[in-house]
N, C-alpha and C. Protein backbone atom coordinates (compact mmCIF):
# COMPACT_ATOMS: atom_id res chain seq x y z
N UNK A 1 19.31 -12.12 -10.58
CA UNK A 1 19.98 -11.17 -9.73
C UNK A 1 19.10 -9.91 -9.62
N UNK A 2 18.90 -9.32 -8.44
CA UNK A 2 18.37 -8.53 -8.20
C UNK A 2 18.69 -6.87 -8.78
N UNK A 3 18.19 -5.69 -9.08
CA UNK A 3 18.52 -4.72 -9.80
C UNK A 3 19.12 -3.90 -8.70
N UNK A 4 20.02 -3.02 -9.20
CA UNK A 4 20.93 -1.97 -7.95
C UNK A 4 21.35 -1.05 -8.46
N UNK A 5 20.97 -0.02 -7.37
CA UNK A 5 21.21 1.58 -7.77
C UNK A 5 22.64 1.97 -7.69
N UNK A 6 23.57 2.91 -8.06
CA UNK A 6 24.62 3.15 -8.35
C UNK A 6 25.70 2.92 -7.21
N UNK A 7 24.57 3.25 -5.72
CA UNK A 7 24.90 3.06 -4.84
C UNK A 7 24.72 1.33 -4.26
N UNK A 8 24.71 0.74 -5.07
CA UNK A 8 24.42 -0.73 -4.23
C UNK A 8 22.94 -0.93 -3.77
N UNK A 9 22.55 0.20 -3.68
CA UNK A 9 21.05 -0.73 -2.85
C UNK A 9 19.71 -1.55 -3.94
N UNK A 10 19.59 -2.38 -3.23
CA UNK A 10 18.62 -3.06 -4.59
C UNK A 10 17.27 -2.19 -4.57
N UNK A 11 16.91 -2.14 -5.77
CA UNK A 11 15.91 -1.35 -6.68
C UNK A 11 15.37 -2.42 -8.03
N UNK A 12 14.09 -2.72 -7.79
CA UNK A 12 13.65 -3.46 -8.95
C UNK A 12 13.20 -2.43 -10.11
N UNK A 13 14.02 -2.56 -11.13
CA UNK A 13 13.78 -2.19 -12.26
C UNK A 13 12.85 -2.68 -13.35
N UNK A 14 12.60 -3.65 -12.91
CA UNK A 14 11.31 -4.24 -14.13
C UNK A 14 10.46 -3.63 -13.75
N UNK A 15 9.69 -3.44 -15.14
CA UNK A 15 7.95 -3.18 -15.13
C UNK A 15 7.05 -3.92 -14.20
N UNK A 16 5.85 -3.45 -14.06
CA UNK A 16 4.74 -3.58 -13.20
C UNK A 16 3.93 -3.57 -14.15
N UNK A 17 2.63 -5.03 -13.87
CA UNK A 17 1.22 -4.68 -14.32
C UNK A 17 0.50 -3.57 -13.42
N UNK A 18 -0.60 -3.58 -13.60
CA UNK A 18 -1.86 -2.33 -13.02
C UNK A 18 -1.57 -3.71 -11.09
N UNK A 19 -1.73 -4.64 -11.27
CA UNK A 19 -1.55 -5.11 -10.40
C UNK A 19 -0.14 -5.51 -9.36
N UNK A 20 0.90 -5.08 -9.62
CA UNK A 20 2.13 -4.61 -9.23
C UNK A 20 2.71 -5.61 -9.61
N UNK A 21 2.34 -6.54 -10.54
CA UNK A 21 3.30 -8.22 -10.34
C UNK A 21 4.33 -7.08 -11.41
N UNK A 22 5.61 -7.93 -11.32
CA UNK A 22 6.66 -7.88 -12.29
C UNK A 22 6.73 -8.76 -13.41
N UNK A 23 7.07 -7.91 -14.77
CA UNK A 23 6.92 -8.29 -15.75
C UNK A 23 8.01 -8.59 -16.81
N UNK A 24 8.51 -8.94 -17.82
CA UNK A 24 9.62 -9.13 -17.98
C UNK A 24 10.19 -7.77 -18.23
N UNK A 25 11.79 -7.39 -18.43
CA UNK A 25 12.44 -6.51 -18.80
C UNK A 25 12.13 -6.09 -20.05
N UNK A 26 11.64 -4.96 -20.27
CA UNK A 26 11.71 -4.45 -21.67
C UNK A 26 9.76 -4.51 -21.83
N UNK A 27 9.62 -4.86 -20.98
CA UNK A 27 7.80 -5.38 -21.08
C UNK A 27 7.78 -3.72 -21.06
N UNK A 28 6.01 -3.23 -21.43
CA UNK A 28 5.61 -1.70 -21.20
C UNK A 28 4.59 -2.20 -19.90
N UNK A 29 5.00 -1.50 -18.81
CA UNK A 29 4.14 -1.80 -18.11
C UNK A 29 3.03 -0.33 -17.32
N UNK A 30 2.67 -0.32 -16.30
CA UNK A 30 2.65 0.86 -15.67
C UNK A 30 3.41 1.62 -15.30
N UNK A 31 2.85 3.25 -15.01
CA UNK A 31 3.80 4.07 -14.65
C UNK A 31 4.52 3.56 -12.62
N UNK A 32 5.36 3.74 -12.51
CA UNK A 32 5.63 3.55 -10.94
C UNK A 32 5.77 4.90 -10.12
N UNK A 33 5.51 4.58 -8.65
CA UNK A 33 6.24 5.39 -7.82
C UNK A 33 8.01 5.42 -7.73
N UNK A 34 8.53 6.33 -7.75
CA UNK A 34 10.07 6.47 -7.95
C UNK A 34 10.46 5.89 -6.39
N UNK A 35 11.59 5.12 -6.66
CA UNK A 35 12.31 4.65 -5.60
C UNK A 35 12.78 6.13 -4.22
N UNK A 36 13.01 7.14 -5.07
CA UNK A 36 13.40 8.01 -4.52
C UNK A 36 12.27 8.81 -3.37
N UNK A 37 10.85 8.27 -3.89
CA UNK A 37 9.55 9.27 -3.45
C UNK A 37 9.69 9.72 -1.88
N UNK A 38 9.30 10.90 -1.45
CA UNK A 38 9.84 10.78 -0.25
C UNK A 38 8.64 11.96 0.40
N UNK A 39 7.26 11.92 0.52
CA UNK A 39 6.08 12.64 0.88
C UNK A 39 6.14 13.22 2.18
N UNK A 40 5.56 14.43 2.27
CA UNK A 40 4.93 14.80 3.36
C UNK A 40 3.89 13.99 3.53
N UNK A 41 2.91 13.65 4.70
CA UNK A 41 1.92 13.13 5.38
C UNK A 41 1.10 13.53 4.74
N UNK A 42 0.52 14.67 3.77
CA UNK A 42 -0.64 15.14 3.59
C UNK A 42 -0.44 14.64 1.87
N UNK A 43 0.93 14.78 1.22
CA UNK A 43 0.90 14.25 0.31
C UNK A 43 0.83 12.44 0.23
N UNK A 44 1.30 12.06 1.11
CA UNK A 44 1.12 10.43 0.89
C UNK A 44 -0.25 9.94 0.83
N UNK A 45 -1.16 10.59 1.95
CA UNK A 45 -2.38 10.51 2.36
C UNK A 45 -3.22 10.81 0.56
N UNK A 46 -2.85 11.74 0.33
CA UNK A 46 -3.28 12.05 -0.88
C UNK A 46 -2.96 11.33 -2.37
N UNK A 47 -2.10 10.94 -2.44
CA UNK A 47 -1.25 10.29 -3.43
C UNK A 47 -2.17 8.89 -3.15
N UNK A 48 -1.93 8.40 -1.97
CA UNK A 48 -2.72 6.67 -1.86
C UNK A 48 -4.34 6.85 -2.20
N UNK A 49 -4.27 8.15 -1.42
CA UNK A 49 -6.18 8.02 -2.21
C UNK A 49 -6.20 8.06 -3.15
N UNK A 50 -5.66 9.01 -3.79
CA UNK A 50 -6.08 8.52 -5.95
C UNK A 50 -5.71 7.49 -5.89
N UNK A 51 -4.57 6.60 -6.04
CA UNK A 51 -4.25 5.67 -6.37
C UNK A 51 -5.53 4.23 -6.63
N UNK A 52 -6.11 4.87 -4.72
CA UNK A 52 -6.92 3.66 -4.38
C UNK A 52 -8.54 3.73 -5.20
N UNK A 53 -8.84 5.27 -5.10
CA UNK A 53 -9.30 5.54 -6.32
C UNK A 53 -9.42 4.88 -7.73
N UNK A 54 -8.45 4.88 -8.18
CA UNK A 54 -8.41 4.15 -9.76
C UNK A 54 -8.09 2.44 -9.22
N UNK A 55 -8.27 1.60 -8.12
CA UNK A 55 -8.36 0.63 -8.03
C UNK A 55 -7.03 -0.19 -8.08
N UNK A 56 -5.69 0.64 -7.70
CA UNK A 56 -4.45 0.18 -7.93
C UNK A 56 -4.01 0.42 -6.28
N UNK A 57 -4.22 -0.62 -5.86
CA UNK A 57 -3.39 -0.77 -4.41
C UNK A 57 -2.51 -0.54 -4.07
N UNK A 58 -1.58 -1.48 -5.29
CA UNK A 58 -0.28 -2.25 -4.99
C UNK A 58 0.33 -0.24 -5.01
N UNK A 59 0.14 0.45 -5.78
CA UNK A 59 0.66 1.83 -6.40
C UNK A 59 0.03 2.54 -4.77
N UNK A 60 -0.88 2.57 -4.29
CA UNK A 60 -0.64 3.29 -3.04
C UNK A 60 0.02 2.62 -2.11
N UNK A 61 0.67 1.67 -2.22
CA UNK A 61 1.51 0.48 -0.77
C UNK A 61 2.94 1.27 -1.41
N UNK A 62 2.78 1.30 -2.49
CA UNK A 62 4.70 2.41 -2.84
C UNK A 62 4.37 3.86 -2.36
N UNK A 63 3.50 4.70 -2.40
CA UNK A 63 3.15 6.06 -1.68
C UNK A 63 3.67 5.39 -0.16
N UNK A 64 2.66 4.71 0.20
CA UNK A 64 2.46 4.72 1.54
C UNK A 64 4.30 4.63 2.44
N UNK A 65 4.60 3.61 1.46
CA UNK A 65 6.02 2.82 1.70
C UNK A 65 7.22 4.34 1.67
N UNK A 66 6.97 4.98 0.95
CA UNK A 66 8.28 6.15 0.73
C UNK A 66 7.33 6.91 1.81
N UNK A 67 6.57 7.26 2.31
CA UNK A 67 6.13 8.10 2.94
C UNK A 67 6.67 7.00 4.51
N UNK A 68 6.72 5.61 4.61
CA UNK A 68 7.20 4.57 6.12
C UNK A 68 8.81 5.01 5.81
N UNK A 69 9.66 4.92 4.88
CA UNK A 69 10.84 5.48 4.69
C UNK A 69 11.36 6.45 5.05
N UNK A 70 10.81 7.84 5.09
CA UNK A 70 11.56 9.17 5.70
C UNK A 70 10.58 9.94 6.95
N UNK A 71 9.39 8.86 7.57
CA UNK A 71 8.74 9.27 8.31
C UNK A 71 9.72 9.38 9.85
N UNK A 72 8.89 10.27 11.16
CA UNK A 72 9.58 10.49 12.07
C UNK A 72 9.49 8.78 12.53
N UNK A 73 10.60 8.11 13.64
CA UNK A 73 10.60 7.35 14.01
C UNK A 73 9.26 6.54 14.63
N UNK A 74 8.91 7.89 15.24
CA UNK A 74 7.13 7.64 16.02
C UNK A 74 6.30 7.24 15.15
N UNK A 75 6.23 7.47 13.72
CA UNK A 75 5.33 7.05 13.00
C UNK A 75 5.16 6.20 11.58
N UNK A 76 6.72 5.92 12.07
CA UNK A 76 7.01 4.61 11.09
C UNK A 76 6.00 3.22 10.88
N UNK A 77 5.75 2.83 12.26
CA UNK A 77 5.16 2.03 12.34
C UNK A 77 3.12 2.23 11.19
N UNK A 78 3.37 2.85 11.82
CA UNK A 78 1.96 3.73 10.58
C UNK A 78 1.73 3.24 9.68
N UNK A 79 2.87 4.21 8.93
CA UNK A 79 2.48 4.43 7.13
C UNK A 79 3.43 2.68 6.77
N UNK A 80 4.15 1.86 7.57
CA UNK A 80 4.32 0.38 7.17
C UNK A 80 2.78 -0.16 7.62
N UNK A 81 2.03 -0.29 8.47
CA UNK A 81 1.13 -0.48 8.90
C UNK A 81 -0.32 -0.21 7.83
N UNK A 82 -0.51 1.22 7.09
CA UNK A 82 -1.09 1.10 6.21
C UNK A 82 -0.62 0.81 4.61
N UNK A 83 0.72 0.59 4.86
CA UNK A 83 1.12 0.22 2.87
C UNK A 83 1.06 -1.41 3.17
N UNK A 84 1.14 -1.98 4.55
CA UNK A 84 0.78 -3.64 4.42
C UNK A 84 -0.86 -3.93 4.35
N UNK A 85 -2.27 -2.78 4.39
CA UNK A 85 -3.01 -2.89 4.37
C UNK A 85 -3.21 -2.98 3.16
N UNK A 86 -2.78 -1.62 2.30
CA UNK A 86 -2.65 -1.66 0.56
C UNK A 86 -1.86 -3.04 -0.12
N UNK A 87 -1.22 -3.30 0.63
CA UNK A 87 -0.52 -5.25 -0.15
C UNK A 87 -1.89 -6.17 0.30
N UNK A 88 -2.50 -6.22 1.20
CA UNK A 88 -3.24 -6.61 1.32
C UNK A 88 -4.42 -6.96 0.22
N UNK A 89 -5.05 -5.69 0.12
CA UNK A 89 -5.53 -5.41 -1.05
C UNK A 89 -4.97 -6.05 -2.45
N UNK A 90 -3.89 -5.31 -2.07
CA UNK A 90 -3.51 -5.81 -3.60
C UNK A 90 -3.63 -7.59 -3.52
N UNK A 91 -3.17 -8.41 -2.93
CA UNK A 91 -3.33 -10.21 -2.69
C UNK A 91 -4.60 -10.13 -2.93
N UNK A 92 -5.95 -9.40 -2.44
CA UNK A 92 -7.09 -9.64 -2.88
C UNK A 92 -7.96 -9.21 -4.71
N UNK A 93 -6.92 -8.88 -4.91
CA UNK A 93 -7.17 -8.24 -6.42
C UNK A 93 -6.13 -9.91 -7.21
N UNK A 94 -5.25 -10.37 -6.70
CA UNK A 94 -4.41 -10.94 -7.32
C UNK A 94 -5.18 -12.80 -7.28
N UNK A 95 -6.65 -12.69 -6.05
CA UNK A 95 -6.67 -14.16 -5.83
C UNK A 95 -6.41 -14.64 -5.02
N UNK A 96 -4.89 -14.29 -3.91
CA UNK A 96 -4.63 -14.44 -2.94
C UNK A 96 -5.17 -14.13 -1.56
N UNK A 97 -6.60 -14.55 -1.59
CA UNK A 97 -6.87 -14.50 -0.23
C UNK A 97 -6.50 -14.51 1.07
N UNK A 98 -5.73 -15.82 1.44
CA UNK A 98 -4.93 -15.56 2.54
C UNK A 98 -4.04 -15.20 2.46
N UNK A 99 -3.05 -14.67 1.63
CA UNK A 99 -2.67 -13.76 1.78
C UNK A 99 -2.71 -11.68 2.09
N UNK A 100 -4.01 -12.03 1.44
CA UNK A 100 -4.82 -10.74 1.77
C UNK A 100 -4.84 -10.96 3.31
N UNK A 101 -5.98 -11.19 3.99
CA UNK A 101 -5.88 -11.53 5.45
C UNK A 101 -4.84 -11.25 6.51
N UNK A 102 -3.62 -12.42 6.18
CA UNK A 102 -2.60 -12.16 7.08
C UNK A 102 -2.49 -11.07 6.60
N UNK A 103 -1.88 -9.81 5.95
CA UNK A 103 -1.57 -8.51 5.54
C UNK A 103 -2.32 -7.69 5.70
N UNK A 104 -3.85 -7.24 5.87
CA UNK A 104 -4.53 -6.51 6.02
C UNK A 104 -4.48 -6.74 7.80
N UNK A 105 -4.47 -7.98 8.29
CA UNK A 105 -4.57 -8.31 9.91
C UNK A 105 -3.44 -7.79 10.28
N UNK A 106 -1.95 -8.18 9.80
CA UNK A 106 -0.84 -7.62 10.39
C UNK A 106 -0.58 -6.09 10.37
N UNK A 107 -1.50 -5.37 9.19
CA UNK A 107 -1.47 -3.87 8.57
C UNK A 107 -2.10 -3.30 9.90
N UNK A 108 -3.42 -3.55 10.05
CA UNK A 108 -4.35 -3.17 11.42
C UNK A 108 -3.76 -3.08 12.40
N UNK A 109 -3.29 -4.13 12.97
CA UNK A 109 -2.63 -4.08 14.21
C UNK A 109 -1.52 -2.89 14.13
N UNK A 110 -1.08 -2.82 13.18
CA UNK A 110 0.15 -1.15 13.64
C UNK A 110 -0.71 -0.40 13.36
N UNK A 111 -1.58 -0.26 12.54
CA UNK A 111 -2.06 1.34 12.84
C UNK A 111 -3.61 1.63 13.63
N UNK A 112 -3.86 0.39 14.36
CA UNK A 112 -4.77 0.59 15.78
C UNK A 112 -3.72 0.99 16.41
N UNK A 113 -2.63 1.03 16.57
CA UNK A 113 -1.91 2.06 17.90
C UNK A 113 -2.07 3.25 17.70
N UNK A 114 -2.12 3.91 16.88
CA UNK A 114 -2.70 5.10 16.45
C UNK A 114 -3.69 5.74 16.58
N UNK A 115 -4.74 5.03 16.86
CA UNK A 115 -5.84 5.37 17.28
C UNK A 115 -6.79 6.21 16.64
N UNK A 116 -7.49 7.41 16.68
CA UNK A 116 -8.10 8.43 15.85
C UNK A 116 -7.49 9.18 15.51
N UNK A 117 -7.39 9.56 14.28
CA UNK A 117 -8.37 8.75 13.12
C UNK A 117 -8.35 7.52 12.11
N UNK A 118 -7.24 6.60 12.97
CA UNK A 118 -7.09 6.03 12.07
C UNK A 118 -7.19 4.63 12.41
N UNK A 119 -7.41 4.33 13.38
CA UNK A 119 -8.04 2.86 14.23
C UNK A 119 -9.17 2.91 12.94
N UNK A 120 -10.04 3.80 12.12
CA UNK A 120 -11.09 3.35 11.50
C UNK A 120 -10.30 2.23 10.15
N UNK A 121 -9.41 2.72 9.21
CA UNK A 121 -8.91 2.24 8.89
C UNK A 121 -8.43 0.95 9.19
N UNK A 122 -7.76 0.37 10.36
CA UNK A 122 -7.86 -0.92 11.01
C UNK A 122 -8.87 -1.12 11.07
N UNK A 123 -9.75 -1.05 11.13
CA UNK A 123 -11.51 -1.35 11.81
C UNK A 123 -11.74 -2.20 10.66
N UNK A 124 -12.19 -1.01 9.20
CA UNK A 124 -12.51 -2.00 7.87
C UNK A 124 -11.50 -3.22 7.86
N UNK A 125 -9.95 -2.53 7.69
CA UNK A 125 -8.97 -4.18 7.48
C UNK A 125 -9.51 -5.02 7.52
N UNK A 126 -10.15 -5.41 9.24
CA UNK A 126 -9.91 -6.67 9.65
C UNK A 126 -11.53 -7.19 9.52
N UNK A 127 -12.46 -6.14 9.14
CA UNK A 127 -13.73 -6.77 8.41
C UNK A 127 -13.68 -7.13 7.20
N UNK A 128 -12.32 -7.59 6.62
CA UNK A 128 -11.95 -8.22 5.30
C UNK A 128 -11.56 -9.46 5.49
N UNK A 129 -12.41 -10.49 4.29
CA UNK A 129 -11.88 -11.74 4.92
C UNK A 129 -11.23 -12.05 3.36
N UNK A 130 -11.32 -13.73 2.68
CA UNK A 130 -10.31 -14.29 2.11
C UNK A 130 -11.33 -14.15 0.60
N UNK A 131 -12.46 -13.96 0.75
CA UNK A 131 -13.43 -13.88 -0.39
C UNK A 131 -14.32 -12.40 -0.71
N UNK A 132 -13.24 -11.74 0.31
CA UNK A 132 -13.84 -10.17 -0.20
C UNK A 132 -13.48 -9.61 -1.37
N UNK A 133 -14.55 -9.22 -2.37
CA UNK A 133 -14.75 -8.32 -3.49
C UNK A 133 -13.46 -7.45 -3.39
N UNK A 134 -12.81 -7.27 -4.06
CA UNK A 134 -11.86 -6.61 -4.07
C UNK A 134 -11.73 -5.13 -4.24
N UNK A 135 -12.93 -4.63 -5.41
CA UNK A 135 -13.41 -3.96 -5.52
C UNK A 135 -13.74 -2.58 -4.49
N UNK A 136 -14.73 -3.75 -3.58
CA UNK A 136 -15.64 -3.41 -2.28
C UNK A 136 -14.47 -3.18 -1.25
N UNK A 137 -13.58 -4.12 -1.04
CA UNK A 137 -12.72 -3.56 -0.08
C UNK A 137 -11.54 -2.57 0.08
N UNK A 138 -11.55 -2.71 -1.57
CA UNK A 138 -10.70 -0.99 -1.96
C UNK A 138 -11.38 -0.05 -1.58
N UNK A 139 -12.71 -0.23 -1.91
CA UNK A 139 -13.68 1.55 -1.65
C UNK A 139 -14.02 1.45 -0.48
N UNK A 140 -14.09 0.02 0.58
CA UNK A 140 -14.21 0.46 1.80
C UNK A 140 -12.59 1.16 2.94
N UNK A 141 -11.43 0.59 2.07
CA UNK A 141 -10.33 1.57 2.95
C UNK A 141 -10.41 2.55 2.21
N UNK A 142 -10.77 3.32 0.95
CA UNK A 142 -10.88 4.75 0.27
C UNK A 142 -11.37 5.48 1.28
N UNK A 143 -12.68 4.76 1.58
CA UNK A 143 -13.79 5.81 2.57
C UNK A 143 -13.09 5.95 3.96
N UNK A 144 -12.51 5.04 4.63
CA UNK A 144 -11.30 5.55 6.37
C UNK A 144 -10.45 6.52 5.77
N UNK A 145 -9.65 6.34 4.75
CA UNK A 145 -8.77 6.82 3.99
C UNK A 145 -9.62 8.55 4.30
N UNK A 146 -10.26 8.58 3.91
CA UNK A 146 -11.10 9.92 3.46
C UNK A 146 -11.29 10.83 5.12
N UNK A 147 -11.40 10.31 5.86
CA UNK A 147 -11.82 10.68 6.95
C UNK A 147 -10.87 11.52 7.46
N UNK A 148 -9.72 10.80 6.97
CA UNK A 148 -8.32 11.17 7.82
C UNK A 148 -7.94 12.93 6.96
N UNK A 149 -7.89 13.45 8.10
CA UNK A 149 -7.40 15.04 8.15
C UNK A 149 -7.45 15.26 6.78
């Protein structure tokens, strides 16, 4: 059964490895982003770059995600658009190649509507394929990441 906040809405309460899988209850895992997180644009932007920084994806796709949560309607599509780029990533840290792919491809496509500055960001995505370094393709969305305002 899934975990739920006081109010009913589901909230996973288990731990996280460095790689976002879930771990058992009571496991010590990583610190998380709070269900509640709710960023300005300049903080999400900022928050996902460290994150991506220390090589933890899955932890900027929860920035990115609370920042797709209380964004204006116009730019929802966005910050879902770049936290499916960060899952992306993260499938490529996990092994999951095609799954990386479809997610970094489906991530691109919403935030090429966007255009500059952030079509660059789509740009790297989709020069990611199923055997990219994981590494390499974290520090290559760090560096679009960087560009942006």
């Amino acid at each position: 059964m899934r975990d739920r906040d006081p109010q009913g809405r589901p909230r996973n309460a288990r731990p996280r490895d460095e790689y976002g899988r879930p771990l058992p209850h009571g496991a010590e895992g990583v610190a998380r982003v709070p269900d509640d997180y709710a960023p300005t644009t300049e903080q999400a932007l900022a928050d996902a770059r460290a994150f991506l920084a220390e090589g933890r994806p899955f932890h900027a796709h929860e920035v990115l995600e609370g920042r797709w949560k209380c964004a204006p309607d116009e730019e929802r599509e966005l910050w879902q658009g770049l936290a499916q780029i960060c899952v992306g990533l993260t499938h490529l840290q996990r092994g999951n190649g095609r799954g990386a792919v479809t997610l970094l491809s489906r991530g691109a496509a919403r935030v090429q509507r966007y255009r500059v500055p952030y079509d660059e960001v789509a740009a790297v995505a989709l020069t990611l394929e199923e055997r990219s370094d994981p590494a390499t393709a974290i520090t290559a969305v760090l560096d679009a990441l960087r560009e942006i305002g």
